[in-house]
Each structure stands twice: as structure tokens, then as C-alpha cells.
Protein backbone atom coordinates (compact mmCIF):
# COMPACT_ATOMS: atom_id res chain seq x y z
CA UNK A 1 -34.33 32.06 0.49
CA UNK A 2 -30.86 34.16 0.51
CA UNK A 3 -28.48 31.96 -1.93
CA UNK A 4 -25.53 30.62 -0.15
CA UNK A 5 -22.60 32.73 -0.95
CA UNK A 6 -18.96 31.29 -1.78
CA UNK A 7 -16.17 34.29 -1.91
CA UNK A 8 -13.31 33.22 -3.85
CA UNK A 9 -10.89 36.04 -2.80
CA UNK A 10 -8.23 37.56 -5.06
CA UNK A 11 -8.33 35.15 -7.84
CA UNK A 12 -5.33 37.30 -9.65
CA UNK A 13 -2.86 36.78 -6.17
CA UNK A 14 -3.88 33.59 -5.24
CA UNK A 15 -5.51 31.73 -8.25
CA UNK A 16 -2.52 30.05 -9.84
CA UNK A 17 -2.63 26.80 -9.26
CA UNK A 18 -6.16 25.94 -10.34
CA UNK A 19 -7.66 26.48 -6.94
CA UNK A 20 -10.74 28.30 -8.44
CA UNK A 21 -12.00 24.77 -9.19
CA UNK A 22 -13.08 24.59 -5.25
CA UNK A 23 -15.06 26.83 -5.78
CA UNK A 24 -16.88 25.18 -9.17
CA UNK A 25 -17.21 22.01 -6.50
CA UNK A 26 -18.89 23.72 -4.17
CA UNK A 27 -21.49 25.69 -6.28
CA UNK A 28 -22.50 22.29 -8.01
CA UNK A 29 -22.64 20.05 -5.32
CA UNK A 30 -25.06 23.05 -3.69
CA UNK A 31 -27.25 23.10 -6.46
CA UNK A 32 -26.85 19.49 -6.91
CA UNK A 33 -29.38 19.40 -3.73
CA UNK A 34 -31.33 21.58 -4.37
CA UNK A 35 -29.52 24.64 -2.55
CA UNK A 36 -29.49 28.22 -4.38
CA UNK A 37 -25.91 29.58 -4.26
CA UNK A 38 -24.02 32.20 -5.79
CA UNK A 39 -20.25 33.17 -6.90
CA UNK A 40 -18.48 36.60 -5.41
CA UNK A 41 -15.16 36.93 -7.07
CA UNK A 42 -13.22 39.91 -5.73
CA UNK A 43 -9.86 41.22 -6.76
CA UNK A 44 -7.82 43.77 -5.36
CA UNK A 45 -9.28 46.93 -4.66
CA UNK A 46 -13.04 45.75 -4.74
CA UNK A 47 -14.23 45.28 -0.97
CA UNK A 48 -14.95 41.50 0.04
CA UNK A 49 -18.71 41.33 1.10
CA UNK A 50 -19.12 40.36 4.85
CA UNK A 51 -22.04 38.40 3.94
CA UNK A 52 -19.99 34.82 2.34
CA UNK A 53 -20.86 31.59 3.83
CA UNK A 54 -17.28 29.71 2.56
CA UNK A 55 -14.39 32.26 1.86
CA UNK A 56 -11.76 30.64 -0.48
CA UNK A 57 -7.96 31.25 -0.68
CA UNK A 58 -5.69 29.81 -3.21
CA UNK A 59 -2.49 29.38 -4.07
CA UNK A 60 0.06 32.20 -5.12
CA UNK A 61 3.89 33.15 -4.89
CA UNK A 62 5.63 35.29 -1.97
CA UNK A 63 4.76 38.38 -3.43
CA UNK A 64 1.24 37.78 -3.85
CA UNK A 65 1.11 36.24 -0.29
CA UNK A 66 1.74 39.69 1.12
CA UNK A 67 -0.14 41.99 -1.32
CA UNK A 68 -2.87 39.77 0.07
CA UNK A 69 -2.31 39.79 3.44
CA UNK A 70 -1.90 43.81 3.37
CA UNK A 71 -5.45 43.61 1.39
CA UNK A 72 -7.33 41.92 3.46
CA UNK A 73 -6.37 43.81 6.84
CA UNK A 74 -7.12 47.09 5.20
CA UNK A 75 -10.53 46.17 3.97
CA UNK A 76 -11.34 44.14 7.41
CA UNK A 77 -14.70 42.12 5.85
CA UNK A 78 -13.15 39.25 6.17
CA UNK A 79 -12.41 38.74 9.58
CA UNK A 80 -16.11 40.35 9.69
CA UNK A 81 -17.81 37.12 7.76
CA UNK A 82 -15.62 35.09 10.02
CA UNK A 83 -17.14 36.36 12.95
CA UNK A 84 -20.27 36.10 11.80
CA UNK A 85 -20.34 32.29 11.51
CA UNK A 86 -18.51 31.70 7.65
CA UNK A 87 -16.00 29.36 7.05
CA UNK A 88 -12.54 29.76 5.55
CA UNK A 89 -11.06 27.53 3.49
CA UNK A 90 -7.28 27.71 2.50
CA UNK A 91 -4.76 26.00 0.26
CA UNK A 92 -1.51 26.56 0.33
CA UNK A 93 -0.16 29.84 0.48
CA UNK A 94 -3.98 31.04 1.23
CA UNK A 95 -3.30 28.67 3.83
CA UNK A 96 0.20 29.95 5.27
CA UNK A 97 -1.35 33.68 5.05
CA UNK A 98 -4.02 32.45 7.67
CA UNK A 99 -1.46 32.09 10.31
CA UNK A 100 0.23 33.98 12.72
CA UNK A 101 3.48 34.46 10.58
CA UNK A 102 5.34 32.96 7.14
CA UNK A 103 8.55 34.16 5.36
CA UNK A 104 9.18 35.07 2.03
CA UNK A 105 12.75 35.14 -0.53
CA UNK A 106 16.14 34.06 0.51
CA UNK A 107 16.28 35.96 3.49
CA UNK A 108 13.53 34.34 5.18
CA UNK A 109 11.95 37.70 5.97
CA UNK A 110 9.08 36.92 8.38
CA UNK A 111 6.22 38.51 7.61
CA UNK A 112 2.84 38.63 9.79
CA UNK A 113 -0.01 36.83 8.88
CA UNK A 114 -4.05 37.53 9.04
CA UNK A 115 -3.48 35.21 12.87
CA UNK A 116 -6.55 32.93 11.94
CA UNK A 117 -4.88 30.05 12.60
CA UNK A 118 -2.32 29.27 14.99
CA UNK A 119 0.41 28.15 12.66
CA UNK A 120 3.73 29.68 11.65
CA UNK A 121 5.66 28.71 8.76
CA UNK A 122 9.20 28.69 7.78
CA UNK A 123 11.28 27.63 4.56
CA UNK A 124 12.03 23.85 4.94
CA UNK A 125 15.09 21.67 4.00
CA UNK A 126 13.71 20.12 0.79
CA UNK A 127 10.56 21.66 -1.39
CA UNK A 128 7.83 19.41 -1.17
CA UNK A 129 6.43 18.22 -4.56
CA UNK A 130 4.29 15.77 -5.34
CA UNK A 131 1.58 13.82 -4.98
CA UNK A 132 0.22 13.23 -1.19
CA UNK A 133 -2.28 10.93 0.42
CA UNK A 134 -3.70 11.80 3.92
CA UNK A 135 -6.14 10.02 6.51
CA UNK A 136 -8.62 12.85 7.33
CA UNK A 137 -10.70 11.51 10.40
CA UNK A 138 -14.13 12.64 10.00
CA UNK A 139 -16.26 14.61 12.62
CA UNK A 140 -18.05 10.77 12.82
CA UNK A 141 -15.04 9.61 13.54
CA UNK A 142 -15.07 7.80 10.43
CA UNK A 143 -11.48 7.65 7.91
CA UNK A 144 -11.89 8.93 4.84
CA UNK A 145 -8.46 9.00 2.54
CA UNK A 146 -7.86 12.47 0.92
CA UNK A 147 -5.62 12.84 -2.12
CA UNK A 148 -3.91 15.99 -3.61
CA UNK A 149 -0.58 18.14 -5.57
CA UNK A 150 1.41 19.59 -2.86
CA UNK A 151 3.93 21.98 -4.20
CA UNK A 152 5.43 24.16 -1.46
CA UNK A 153 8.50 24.87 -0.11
CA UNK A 154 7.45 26.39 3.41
CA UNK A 155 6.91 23.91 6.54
CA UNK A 156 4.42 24.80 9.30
CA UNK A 157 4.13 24.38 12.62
CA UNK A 158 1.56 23.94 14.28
CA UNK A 159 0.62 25.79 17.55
CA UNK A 160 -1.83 25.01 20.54
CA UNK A 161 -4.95 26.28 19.35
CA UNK A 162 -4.79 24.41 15.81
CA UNK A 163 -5.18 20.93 14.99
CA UNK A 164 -4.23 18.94 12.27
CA UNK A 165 -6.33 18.36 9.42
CA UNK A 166 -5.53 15.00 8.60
CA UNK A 167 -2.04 12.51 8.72
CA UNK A 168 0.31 11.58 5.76
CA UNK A 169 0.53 8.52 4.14
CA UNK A 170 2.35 9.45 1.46
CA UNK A 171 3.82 12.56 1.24
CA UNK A 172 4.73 15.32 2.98
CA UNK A 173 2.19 17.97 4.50
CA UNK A 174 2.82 20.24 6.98
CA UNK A 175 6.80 18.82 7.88
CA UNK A 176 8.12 16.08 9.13
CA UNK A 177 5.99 15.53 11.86
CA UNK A 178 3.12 13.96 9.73
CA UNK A 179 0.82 16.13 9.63
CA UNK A 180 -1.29 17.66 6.93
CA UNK A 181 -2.96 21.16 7.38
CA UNK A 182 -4.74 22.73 10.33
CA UNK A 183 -8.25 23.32 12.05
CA UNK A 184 -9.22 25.91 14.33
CA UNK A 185 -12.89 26.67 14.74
CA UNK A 186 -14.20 27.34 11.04
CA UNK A 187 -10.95 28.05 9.83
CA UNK A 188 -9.56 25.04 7.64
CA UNK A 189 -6.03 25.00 5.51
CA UNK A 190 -4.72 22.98 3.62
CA UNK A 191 -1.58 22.50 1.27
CA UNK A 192 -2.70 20.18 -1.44
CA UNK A 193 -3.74 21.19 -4.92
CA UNK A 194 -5.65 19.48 -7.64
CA UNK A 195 -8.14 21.52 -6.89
CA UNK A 196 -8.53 19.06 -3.65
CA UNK A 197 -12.09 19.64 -3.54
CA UNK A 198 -12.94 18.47 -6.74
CA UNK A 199 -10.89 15.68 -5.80
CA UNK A 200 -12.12 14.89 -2.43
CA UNK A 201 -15.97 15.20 -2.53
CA UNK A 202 -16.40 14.18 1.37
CA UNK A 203 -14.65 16.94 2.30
CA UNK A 204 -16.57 18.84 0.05
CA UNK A 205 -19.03 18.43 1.87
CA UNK A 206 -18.15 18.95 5.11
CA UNK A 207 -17.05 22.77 4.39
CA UNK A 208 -20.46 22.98 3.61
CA UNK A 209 -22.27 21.38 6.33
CA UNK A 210 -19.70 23.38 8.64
CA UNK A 211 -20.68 26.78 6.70
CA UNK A 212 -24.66 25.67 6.91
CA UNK A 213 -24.44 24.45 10.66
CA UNK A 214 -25.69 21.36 9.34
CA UNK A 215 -25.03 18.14 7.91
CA UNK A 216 -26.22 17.45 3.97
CA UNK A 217 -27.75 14.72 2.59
CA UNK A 218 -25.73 12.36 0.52
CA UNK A 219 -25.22 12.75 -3.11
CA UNK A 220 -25.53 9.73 -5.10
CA UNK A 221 -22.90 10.58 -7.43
CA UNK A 222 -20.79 7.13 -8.11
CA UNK A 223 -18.88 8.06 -11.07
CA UNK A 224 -17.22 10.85 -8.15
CA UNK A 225 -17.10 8.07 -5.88
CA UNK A 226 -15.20 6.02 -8.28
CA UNK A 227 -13.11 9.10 -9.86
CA UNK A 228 -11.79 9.21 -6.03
CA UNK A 229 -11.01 5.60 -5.34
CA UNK A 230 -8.90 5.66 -8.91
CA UNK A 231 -6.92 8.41 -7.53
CA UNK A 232 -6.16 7.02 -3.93
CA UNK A 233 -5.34 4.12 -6.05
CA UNK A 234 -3.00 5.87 -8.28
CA UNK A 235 -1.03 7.68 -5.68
CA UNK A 236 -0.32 4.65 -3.24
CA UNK A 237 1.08 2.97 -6.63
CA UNK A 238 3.08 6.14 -7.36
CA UNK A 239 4.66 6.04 -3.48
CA UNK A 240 5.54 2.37 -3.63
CA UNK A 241 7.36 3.82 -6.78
CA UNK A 242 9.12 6.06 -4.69
């Protein structure tokens, strides 16, 4: 059986927030069933395989953002994989590079983005920083509570074709509209850190089941379980604070 490949791409642009640690999440909770799965890391200059079943971008600063936008259109794999059934899954800047267009320094120079989602995003009023909670509605239509770092000072907007991720609780996502990342077909960002998979195991999990076209067994794993209520726990306390 061909090993379920996660691409984490350009680790050196868009790895400095600890984001590589979705991609730890994801291995182990493969082979934690069972599944045979692999690690691609590419950097700038190597050619990103076409053949990835979860493509990962992190977060990174304004110059990174548009070395790897420039990267990734050159070399083309990417949208390749994408249209060959993979998922993307994007934090932060990785997320505001997916769109159709993001600015960068004082000016607010707009730069175009790799138009996989149908967001744009411009500098807000305030940076956001802090902890967030979200309500992420499940494709069961079940609630499950999603916790993260945001850090970012760029609000997006969300077009037609996208749909938010999840609502805020507490924090502040996308703007001020309430909303926390966007969805459009496999395409899935984000702006919470942490690394939010490691955080979030449910959603986890549904990256996969998305990149697998099908849904996983559960894990009995209730030290995670526990690990996550702690941490919902801990950032509803720190909001009250607030």
C-alpha cells in the first residue's frame, strides 16, 4: 500500500511559529491506526511532489509570504496535487497566501495570492494576539470547540465561494465579523497557532478523513481528550480575564 504522504512546504519561509508540529500530529495519529505515512519536507528550490495527500503551510513574515507565493507558481505541483484530490491545510500567513490577494509593509502593497481560496486580506486596526476559542461545526453537524495562538495583524474577508471555518468565542479570527478561517472545497485555513492540530485532535482528523475520502475510526486516546478540555478550559478563564 502507497504510504500517505503529508508535504510540509517551505519549512525555512513559513515554519516559524511551530507549525511543523501539524505535521508530527498527523503522521502519528496515521500510524496510530494502523496507516503507513510518510514526511516530504521541501524548501526552496527543491520541486514539491504532486503526489501529497495533506499539503501544509505555516506561518512566516511578509517577506517570506511572497518568496513563497512566487515559489509555488513557478514550480506549479501544487495546484497539481490539489487537483488531483489532496488537501491543503493553512495557518496563518500560509493561510492569507491561499487567497486571492494580501498586503505586505506600511504601504499596504497588495500583492496576489496562489487564488485557492476566495479571501482577501488587508492590515487591520489593532494586531490580533492572543489566545482564541472557536465553535467549529462538524460535517455531522456536531460542535466541537477549537482552541489556538493567533498572532496576526492582517484581517480577511471572506468572499462568495469560501466559508467560514468556525465562529469566535473568544478572540478575534478573521475580523470583526466573527469569523475564524475559511473552507472552499479541500482547501482549509486557518489563523491560529499552537500548532492547532496538536491542539485540536478532531480536527485532526477530519483533514485526514477529507484527504482519504473517508471517515477514520476513533482513537481512544483520553489523555488528548483531556489535554483539550484543559485548554478550552484555560482560555474561557483567560477571556473572562479580559
Amino acid at each position: 500500500m502507497t504510504p500517505v504522504e503529508i508535504v510540509l512546504v517551505y519549512q525555512s519561509l513559513l515554519g516559524i511559529y511551530g507549525d511543523r508540529g501539524n505535521a508530527m500530529v498527523l503522521l502519528k495519529r496515521l500510524q496510530w491506526r494502523g496507516i503507513e505515512a510518510k514526511l516530504t519536507v521541501v524548501e526552496p528550490g527543491d520541486p514539491v511532489p504532486p503526489t501529497g495527500k495533506v499539503y501544509l503551510l505555516g506561518g512566516g513574515e511578509d517577506a517570506a509570504q511572497v518568496s513563497a507565493v512566487r515559489a509555488l507558481k513557478a514550480d506549479g505541483n501544487l495546484f497539481r496535487g490539489l487537483d488531483e484530490g489532496a488537501v491543503m491545510f493553512a495557518v496563518c500567513a500560509g493561510y492569507q497566501i491561499c487567497g486571492n490577494t494580501f498586503t505586505i509593509g506600511e504601504r499596504d502593497e497588495v500583492i496576489e495570492g496562489l487564488g485557492l481560496l476566495d479571501v482577501d486580506t488587508r492590515r487591520g486596526p489593532e494586531r490580533a494576539v492572543g489566545e482564541i476559542l472557536t465553535s467549529w461545526t462538524r460535517p455531522d453537524g456536531s460542535e466541537t470547540l477549537l482552541t489556538g495562538f493567533e498572532n496576526h495583524g492582517g484581517f480577511t474577508t471572506l468572499g462568495a465561494d469560501a466559508t467560514p471555518l468556525a465562529r469566535v468565542q473568544i478572540g478575534i479570527g478573521n475580523a470583526d465579523d466573527g469569523t475564524e478561517g475559511a473552507v472552499q472545497g479541500r482547501v482549509i485555513g486557518t489563523y491560529p497557532h499552537g500548532p492547532i492540530l496538536a491542539r485540536n485532535p478532531t480536527l485532526a482528523d477530519h483533514v485526514l478523513s477529507v484527504a482519504l475520502d473517508r471517515e477514520l475510526e476513533p482513537l481512544e486516546r483520553p489523555e488528548v481528550d483531556e489535554l483539550h478540555r484543559q485548554r478550552v478550559d484555560s482560555v474561557r478563564r483567560q477571556g473572562l480575564r479580559r
